[in-house]
N, C-alpha and C. Protein backbone atom coordinates (compact mmCIF):
# COMPACT_ATOMS: atom_id res chain seq x y z
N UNK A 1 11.77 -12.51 10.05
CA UNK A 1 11.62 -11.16 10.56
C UNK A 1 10.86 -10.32 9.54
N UNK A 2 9.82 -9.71 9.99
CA UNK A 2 8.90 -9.08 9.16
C UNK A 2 10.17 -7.79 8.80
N UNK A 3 9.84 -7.03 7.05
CA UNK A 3 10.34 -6.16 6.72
C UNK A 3 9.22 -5.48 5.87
N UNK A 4 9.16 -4.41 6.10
CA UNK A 4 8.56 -3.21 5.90
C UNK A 4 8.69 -1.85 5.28
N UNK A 5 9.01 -1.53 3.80
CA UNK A 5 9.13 -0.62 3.05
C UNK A 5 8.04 0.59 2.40
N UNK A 6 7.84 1.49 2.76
CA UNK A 6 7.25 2.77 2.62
C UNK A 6 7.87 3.03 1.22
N UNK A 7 6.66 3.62 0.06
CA UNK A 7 7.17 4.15 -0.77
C UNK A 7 6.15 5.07 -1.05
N UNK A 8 6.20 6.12 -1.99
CA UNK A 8 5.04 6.85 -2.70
C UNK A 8 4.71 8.26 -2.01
N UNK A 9 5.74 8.73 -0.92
CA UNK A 9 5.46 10.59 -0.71
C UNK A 9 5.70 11.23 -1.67
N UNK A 10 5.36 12.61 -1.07
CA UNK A 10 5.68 13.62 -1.80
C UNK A 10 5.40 14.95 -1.46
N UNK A 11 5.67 16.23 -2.39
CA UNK A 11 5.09 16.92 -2.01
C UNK A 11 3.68 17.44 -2.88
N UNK A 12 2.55 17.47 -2.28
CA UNK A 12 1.29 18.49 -3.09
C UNK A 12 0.84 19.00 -2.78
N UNK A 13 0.02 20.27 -3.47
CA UNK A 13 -1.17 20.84 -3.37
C UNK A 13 -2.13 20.59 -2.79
N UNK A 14 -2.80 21.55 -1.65
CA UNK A 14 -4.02 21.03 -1.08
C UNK A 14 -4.76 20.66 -2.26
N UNK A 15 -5.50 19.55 -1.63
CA UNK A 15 -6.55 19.07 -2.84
C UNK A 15 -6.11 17.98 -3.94
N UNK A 16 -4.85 17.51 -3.76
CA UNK A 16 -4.27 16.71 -4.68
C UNK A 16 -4.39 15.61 -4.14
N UNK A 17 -3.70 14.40 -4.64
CA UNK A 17 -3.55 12.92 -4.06
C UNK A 17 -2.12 12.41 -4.01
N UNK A 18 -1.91 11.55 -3.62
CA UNK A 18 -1.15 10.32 -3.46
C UNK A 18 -1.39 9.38 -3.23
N UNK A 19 -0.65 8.32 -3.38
CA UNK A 19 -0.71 6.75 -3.24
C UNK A 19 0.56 6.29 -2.78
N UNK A 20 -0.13 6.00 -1.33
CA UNK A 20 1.81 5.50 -0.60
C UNK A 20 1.66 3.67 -0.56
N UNK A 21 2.83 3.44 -0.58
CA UNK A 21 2.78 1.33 -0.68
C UNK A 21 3.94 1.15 0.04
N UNK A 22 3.21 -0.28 0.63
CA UNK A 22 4.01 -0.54 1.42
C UNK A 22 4.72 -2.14 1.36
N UNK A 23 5.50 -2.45 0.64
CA UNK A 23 6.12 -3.73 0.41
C UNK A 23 7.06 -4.77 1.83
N UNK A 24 6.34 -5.64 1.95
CA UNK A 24 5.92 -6.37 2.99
C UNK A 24 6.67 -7.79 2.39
N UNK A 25 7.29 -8.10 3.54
CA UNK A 25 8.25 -9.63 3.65
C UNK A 25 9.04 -10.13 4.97
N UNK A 26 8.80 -11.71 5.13
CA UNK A 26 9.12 -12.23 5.69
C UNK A 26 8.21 -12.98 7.07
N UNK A 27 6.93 -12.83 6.37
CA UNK A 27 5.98 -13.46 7.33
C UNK A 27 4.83 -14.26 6.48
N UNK A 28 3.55 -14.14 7.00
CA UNK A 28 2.73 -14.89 6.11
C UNK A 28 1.85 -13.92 5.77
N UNK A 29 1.53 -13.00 5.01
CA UNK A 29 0.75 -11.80 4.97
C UNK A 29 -0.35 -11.87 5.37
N UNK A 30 -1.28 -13.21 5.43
CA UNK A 30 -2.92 -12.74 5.63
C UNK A 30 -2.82 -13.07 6.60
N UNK A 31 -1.82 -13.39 7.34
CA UNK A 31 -1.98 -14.23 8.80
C UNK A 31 -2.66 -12.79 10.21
N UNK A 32 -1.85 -11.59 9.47
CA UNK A 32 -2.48 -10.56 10.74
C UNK A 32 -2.68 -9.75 10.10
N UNK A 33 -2.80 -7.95 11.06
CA UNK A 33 -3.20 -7.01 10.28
C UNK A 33 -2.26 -6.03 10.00
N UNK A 34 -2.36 -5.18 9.40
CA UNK A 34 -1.55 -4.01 8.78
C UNK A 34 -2.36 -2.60 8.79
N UNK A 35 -1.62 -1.54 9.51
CA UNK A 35 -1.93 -0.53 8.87
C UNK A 35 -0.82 0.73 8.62
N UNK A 36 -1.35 1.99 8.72
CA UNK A 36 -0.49 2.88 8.59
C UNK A 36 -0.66 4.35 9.84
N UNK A 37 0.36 4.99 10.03
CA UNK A 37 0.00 5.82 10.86
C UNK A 37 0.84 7.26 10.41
N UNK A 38 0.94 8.12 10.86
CA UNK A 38 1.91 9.44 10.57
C UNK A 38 2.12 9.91 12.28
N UNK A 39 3.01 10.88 11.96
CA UNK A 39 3.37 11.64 13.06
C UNK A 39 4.19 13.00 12.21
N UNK A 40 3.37 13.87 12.67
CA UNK A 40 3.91 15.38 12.31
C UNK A 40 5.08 15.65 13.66
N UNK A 41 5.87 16.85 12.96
CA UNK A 41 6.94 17.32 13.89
C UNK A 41 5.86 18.20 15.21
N UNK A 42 6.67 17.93 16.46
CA UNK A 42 6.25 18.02 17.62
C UNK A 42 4.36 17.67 18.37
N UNK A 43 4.10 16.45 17.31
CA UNK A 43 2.92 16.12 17.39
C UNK A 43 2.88 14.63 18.02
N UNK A 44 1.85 13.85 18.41
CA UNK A 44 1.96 12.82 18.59
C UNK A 44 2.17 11.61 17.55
N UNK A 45 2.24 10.73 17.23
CA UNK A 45 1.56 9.43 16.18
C UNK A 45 0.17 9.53 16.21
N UNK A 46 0.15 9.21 15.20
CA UNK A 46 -1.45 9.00 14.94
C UNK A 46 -2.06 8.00 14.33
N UNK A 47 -2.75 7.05 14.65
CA UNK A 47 -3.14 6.03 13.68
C UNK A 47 -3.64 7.09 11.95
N UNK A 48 -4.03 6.11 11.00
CA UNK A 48 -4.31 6.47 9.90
C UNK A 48 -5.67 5.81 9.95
N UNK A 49 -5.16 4.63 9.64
CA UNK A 49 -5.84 3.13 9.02
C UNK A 49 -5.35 1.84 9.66
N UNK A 50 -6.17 1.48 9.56
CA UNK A 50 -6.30 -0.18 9.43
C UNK A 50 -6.73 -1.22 8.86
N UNK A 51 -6.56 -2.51 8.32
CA UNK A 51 -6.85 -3.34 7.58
C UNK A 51 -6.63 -4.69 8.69
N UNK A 52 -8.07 -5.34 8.53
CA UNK A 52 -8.38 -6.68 9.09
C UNK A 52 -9.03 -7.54 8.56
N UNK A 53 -8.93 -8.69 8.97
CA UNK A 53 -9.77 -10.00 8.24
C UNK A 53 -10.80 -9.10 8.46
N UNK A 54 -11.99 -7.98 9.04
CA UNK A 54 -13.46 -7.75 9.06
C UNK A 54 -13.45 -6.47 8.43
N UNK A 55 -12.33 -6.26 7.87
CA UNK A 55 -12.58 -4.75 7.12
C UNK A 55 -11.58 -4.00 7.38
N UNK A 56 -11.84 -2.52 7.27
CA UNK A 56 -10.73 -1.66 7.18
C UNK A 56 -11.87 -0.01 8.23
N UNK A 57 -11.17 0.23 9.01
CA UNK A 57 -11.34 1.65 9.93
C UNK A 57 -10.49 2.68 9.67
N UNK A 58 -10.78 4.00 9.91
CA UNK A 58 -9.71 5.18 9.70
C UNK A 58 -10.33 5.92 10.59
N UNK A 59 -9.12 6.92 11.04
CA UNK A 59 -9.26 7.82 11.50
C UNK A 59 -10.43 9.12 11.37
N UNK A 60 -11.17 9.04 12.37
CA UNK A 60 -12.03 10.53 11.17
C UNK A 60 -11.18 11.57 11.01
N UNK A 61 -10.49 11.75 11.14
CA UNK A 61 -9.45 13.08 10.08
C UNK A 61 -9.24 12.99 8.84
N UNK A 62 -9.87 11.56 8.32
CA UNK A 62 -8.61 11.18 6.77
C UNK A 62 -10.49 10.10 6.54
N UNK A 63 -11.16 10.30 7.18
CA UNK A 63 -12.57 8.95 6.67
C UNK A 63 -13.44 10.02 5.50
N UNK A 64 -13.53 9.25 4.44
CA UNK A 64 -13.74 9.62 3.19
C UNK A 64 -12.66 10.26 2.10
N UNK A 65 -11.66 10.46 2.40
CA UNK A 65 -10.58 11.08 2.09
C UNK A 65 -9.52 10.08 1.18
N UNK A 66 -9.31 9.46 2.83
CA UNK A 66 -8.23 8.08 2.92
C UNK A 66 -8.88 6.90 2.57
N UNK A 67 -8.27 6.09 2.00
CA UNK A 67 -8.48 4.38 1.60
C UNK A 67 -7.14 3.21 1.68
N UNK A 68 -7.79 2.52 2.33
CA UNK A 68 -6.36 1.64 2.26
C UNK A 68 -7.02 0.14 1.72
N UNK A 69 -5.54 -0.21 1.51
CA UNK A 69 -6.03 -1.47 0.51
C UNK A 69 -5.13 -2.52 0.83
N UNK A 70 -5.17 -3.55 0.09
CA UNK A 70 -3.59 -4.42 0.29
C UNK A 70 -3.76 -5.15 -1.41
N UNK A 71 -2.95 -6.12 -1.85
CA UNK A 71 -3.15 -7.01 -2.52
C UNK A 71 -2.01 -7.76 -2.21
N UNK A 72 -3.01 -9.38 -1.63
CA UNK A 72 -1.74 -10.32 -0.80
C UNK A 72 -0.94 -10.99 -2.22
N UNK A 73 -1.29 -10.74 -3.37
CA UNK A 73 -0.57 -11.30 -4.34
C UNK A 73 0.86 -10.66 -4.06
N UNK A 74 1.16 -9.72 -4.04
CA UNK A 74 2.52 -8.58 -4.34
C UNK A 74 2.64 -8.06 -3.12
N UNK A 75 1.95 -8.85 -1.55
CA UNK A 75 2.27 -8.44 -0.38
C UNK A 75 2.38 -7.03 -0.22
N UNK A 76 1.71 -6.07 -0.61
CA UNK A 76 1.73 -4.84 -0.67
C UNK A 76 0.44 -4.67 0.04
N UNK A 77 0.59 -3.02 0.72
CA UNK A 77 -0.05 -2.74 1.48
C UNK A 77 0.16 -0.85 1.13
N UNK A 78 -1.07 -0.56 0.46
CA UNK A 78 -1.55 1.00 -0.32
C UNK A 78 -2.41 1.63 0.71
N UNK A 79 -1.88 2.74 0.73
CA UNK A 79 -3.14 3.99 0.96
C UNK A 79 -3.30 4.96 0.38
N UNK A 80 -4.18 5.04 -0.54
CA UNK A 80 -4.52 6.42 -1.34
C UNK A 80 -5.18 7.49 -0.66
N UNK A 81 -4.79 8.36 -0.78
CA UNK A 81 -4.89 9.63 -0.08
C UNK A 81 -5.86 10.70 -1.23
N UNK A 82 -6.68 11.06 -0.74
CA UNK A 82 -7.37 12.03 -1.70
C UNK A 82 -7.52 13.40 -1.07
N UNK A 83 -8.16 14.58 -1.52
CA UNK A 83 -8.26 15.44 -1.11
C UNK A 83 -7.28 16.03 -0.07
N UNK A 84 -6.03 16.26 -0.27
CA UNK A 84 -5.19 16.15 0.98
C UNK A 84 -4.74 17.87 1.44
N UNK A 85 -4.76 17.77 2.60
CA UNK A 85 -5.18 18.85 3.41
C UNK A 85 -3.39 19.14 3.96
N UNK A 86 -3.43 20.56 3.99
CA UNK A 86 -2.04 21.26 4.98
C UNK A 86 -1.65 20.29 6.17
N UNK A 87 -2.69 19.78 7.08
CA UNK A 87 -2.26 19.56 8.09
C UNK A 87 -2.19 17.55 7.69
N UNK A 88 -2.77 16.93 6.79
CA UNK A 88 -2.22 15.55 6.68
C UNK A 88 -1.06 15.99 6.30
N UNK A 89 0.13 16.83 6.30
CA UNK A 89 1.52 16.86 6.24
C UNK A 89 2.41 15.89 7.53
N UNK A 90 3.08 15.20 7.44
CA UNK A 90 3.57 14.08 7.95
C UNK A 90 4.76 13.46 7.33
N UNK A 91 5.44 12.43 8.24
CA UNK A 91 5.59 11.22 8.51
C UNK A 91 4.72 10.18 8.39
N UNK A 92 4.42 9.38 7.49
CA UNK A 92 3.91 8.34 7.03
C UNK A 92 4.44 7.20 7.46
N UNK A 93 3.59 5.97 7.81
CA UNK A 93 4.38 4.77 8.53
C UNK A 93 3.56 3.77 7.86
N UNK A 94 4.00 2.68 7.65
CA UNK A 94 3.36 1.34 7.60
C UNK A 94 3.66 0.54 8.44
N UNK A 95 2.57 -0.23 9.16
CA UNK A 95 2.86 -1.11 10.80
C UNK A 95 2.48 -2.33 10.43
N UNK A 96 2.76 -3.04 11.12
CA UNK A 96 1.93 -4.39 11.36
C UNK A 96 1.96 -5.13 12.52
N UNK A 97 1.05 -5.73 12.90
CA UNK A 97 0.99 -6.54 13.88
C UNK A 97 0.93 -8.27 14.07
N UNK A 98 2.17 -8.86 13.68
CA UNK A 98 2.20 -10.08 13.49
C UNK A 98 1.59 -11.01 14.63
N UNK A 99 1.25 -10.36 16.20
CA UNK A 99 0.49 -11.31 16.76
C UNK A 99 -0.54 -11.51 16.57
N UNK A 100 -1.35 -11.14 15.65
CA UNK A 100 -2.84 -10.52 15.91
C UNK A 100 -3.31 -10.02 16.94
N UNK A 101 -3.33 -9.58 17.95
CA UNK A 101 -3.42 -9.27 19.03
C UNK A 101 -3.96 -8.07 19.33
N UNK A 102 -3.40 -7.25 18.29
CA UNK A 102 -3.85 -5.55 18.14
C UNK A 102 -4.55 -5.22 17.03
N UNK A 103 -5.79 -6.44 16.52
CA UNK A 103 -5.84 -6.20 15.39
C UNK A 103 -7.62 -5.99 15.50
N UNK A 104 -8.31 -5.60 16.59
CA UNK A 104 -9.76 -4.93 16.75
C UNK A 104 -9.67 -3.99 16.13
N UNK A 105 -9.30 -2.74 16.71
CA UNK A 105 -9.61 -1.04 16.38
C UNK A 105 -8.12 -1.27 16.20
N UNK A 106 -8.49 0.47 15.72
CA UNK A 106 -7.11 1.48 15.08
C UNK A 106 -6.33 1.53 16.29
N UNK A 107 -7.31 1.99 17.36
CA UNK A 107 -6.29 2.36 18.81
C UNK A 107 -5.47 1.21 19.53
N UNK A 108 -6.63 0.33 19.73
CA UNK A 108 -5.62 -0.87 19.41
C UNK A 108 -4.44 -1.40 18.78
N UNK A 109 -4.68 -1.23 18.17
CA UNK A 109 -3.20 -1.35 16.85
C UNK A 109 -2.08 -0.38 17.13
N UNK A 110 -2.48 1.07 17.12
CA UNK A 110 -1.46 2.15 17.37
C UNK A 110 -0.82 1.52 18.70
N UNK A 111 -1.40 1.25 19.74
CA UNK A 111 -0.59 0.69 20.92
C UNK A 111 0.01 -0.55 21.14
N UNK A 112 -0.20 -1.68 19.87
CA UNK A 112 0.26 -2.93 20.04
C UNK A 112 1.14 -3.20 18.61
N UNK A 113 1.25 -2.78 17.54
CA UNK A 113 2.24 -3.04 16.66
C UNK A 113 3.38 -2.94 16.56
N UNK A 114 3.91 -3.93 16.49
CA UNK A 114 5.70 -4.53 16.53
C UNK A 114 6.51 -4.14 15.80
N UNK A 115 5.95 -4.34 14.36
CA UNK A 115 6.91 -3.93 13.17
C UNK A 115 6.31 -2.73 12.54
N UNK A 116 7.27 -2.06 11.69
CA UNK A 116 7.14 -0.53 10.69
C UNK A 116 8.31 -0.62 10.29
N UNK A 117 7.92 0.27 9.14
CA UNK A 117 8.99 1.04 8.12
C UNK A 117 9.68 2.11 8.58
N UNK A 118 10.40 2.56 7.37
CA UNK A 118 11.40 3.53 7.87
C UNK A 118 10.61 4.73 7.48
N UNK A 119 9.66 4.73 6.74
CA UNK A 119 8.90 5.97 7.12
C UNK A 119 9.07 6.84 5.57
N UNK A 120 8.03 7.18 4.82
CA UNK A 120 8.06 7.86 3.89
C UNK A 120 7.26 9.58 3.88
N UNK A 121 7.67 10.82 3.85
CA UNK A 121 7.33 12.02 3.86
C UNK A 121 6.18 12.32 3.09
N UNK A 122 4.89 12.93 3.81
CA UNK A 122 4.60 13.54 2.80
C UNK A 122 4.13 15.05 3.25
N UNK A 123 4.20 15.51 2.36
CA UNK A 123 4.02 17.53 2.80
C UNK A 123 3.06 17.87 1.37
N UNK A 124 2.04 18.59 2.03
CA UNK A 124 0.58 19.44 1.32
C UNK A 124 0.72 20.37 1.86
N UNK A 125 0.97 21.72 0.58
CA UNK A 125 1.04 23.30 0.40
C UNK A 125 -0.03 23.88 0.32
N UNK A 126 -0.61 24.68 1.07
CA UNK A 126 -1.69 25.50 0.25
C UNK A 126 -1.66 26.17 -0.07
């Protein structure tokens, strides 16, 4: 059973960073894809990112901003956040999709991923 741990919110300053990780077990890591998504209070989910065997896509809300990464050594799965804005205030998620199945686009993914975390906060003040 895939397990899925969120770490690395917080709160900052517009214009500051973070680096959220996501520690990953109980499957084969390169086998599918991973990404991350948020959901603000009374908002929808939102994809973030994604990571695939052909690369990595984001959202244009967070493209140039956001980066996501993995390293399958330590099964971890990062997104550094730069320049971060009032409204990337969120619910932070890390997903994955162990069928591969949802693993084309972001939108794809947002509608077909199985597993996530319990979800790590992050809030930007201006």
């Amino acid at each position: 059973q895939v397990q899925l741990v969120e770490s690395g919110g917080g709160s900052v300053q517009a214009g500051g960073s973070l680096r959220l990780a996501c520690a990953a077990s109980g499957y084969t890591y390169s086998s599918y894809c991973m990404g991350w998504l948020r959901q603000a209070p009374g908002k929808e989910r939102e994809g973030v990112a994604l990571i695939n065997s052909d690369g990595s896509s984001y959202a244009d809300s967070v493209k140039g901003r956001f980066r996501i990464s993995q390293d399958n050594a330590k099964n971890t799965l990062y997104l550094q956040m730069n320049s971060l804005k009032p409204e990337d205030t969120a619910m932070y998620y890390c997903a994955a999709d162990p069928s591969g199945a949802y693993c084309d686009t972001l939108p794809d993914f947002v509608g077909g991923f199985s597993s996530w975390g319990q979800g790590t906060q992050v809030t930007v003040s201006s």
